[in-house]
N, C-alpha and C. Protein backbone atom coordinates (compact mmCIF):
# COMPACT_ATOMS: atom_id res chain seq x y z
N UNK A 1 100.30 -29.11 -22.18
CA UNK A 1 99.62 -29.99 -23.10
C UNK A 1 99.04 -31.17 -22.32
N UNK A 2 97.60 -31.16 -22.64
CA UNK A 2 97.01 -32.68 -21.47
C UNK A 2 97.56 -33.77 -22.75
N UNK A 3 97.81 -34.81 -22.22
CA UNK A 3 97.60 -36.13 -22.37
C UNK A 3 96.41 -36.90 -22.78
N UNK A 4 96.75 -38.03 -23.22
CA UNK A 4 94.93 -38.82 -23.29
C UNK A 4 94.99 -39.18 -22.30
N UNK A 5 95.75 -39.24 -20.97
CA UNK A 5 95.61 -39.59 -19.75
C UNK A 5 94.53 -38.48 -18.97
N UNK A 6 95.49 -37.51 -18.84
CA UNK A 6 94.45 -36.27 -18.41
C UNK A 6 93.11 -36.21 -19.08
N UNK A 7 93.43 -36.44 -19.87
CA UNK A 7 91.45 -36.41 -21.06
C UNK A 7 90.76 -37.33 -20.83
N UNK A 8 91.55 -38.28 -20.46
CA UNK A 8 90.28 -39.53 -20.22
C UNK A 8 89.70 -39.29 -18.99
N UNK A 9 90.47 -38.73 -17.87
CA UNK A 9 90.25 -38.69 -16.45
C UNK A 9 89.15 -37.72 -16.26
N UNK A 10 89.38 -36.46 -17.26
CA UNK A 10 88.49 -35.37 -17.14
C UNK A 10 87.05 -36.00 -17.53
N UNK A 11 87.12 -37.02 -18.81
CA UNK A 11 86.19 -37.00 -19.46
C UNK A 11 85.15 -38.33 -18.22
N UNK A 12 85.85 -38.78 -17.98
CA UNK A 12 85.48 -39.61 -16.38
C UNK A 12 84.82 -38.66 -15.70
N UNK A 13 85.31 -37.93 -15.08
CA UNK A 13 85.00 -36.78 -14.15
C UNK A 13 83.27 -36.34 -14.91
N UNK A 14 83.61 -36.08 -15.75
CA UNK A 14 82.32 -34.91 -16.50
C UNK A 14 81.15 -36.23 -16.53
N UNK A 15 81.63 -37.30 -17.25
CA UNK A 15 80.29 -38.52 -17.18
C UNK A 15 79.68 -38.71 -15.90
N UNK A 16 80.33 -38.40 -14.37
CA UNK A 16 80.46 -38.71 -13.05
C UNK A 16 79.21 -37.71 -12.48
N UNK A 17 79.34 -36.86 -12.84
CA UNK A 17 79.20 -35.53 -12.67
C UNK A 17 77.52 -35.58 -13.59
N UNK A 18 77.88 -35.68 -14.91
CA UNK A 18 76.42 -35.51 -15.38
C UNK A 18 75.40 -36.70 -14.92
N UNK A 19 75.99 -38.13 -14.53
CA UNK A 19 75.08 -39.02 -14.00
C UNK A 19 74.49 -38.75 -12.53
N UNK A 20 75.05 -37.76 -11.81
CA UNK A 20 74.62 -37.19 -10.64
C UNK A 20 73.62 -36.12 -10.41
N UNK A 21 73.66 -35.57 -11.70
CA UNK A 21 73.05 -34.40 -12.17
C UNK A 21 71.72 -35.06 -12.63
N UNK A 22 71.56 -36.16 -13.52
CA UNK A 22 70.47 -36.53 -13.78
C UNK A 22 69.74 -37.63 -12.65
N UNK A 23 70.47 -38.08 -11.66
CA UNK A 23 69.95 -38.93 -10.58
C UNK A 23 68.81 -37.70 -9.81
N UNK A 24 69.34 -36.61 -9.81
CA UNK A 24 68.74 -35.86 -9.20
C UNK A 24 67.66 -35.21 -9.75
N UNK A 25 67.64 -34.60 -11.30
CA UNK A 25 66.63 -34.64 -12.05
C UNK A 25 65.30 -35.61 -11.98
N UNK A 26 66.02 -36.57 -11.43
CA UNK A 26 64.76 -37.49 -12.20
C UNK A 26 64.01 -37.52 -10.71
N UNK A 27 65.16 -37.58 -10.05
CA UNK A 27 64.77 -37.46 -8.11
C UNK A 27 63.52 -36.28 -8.18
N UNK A 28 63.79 -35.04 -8.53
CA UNK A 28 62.96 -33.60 -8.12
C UNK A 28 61.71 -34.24 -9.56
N UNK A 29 61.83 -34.71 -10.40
CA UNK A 29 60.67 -34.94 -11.63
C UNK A 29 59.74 -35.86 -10.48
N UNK A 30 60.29 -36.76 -9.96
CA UNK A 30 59.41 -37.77 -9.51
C UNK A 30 58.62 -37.34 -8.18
N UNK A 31 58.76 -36.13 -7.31
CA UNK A 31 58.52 -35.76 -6.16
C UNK A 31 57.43 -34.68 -7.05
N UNK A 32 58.09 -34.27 -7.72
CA UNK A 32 56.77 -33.50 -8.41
C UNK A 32 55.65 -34.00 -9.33
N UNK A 33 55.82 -35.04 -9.71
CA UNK A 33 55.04 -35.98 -10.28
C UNK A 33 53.90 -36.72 -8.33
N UNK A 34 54.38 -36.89 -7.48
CA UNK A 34 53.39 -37.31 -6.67
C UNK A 34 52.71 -35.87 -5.87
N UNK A 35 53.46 -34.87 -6.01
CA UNK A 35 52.91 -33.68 -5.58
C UNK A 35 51.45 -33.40 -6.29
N UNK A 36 51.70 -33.39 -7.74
CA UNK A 36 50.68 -32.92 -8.49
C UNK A 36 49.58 -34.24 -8.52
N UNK A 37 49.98 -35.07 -8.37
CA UNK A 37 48.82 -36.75 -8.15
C UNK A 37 48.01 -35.94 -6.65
N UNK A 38 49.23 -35.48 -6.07
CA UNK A 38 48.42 -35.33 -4.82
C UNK A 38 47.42 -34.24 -4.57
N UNK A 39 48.15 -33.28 -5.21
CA UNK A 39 47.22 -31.66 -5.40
C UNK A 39 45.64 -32.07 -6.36
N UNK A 40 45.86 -32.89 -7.33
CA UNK A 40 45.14 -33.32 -8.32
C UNK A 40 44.03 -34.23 -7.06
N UNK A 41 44.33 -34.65 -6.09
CA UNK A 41 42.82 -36.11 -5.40
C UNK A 41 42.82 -34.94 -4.62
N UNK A 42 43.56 -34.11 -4.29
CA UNK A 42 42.64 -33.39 -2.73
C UNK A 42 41.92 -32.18 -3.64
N UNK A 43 42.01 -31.52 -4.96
CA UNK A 43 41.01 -30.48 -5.38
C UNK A 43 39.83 -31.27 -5.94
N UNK A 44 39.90 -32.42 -6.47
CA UNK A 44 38.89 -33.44 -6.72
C UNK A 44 37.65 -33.83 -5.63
N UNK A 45 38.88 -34.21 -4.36
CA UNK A 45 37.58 -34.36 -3.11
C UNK A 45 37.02 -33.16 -2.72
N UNK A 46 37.84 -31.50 -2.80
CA UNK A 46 36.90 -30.89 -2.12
C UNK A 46 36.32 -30.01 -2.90
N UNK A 47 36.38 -30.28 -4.63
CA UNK A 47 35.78 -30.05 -5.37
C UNK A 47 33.88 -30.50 -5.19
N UNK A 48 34.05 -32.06 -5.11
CA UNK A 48 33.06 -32.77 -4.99
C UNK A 48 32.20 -32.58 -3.89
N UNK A 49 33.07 -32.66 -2.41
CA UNK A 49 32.44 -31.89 -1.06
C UNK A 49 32.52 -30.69 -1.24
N UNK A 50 32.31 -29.41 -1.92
CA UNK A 50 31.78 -28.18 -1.55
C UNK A 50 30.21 -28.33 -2.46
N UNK A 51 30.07 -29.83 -3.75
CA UNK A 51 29.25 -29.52 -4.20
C UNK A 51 27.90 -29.86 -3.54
N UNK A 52 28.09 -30.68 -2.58
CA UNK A 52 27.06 -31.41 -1.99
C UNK A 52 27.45 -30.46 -0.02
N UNK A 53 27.95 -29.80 0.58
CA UNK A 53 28.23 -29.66 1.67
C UNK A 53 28.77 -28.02 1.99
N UNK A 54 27.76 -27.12 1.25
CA UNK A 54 28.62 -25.55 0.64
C UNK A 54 28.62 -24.71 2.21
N UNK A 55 27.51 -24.86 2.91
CA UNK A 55 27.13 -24.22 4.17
C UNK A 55 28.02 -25.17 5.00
N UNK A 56 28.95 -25.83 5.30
CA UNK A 56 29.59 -26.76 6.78
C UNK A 56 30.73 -26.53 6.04
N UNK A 57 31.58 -25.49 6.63
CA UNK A 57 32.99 -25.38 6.25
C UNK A 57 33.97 -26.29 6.98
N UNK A 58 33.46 -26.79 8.47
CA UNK A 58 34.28 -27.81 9.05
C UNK A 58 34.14 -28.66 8.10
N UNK A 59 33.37 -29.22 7.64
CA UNK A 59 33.57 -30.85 7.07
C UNK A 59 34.42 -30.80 5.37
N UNK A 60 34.29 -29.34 5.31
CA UNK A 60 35.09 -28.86 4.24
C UNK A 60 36.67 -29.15 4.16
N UNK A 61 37.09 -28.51 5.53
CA UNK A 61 38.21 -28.51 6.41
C UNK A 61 38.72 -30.12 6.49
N UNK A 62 37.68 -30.96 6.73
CA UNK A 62 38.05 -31.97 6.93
C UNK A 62 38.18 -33.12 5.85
N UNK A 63 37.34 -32.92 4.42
CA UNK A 63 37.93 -33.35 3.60
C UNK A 63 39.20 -32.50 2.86
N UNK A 64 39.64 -32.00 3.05
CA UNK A 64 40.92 -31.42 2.78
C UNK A 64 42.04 -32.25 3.42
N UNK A 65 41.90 -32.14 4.93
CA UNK A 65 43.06 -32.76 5.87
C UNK A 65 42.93 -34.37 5.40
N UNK A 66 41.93 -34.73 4.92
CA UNK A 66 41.80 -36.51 4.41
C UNK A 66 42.32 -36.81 2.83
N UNK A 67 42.25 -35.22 1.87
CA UNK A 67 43.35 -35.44 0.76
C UNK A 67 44.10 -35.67 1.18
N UNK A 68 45.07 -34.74 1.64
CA UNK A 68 46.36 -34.38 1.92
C UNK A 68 47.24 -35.62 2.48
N UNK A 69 46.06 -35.54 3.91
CA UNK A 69 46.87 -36.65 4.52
C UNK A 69 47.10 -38.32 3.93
N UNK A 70 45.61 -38.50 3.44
CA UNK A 70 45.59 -40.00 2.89
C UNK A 70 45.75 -40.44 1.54
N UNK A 71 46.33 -39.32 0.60
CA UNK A 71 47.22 -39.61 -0.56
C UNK A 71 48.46 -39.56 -0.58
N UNK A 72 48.81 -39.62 0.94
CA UNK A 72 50.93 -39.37 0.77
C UNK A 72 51.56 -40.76 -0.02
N UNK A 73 52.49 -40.39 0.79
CA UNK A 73 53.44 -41.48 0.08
C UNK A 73 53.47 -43.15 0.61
């Protein structure tokens, strides 16, 4: 037979446990929240540069590497 000792401890444990669970939730929400900001400015720029630049695939190449790189974190 638990106790309200044992019950409280468990019920400690489980609050411990689900606040760790959601630190991390919100951790992986927020990394995917700047992923998609980020996926979202680099199909924008080379949306815009293939419309004006369709024949020069380097400079294609190179607004890509200037999403990527110059929307991090």
């Amino acid at each position: 037979m638990n106790t309200n000792q044992d019950l409280q401890s468990e019920f400690n444990e489980l609050l411990a446990f689900n606040e760790k669970i959601d630190r991390e939730r919100n951790m992986y929400r927020d990394q995917s929240r700047m992923y998609r900001q980020r996926n979202a400015s680099a199909k924008s720029l080379v949306d815009s540069h293939f419309r004006f630049n369709k024949d020069n695939p380097e400079m294609t190449l190179k607004a890509i590497q200037r999403a990527l790189i110059g929307t991090g974190d």
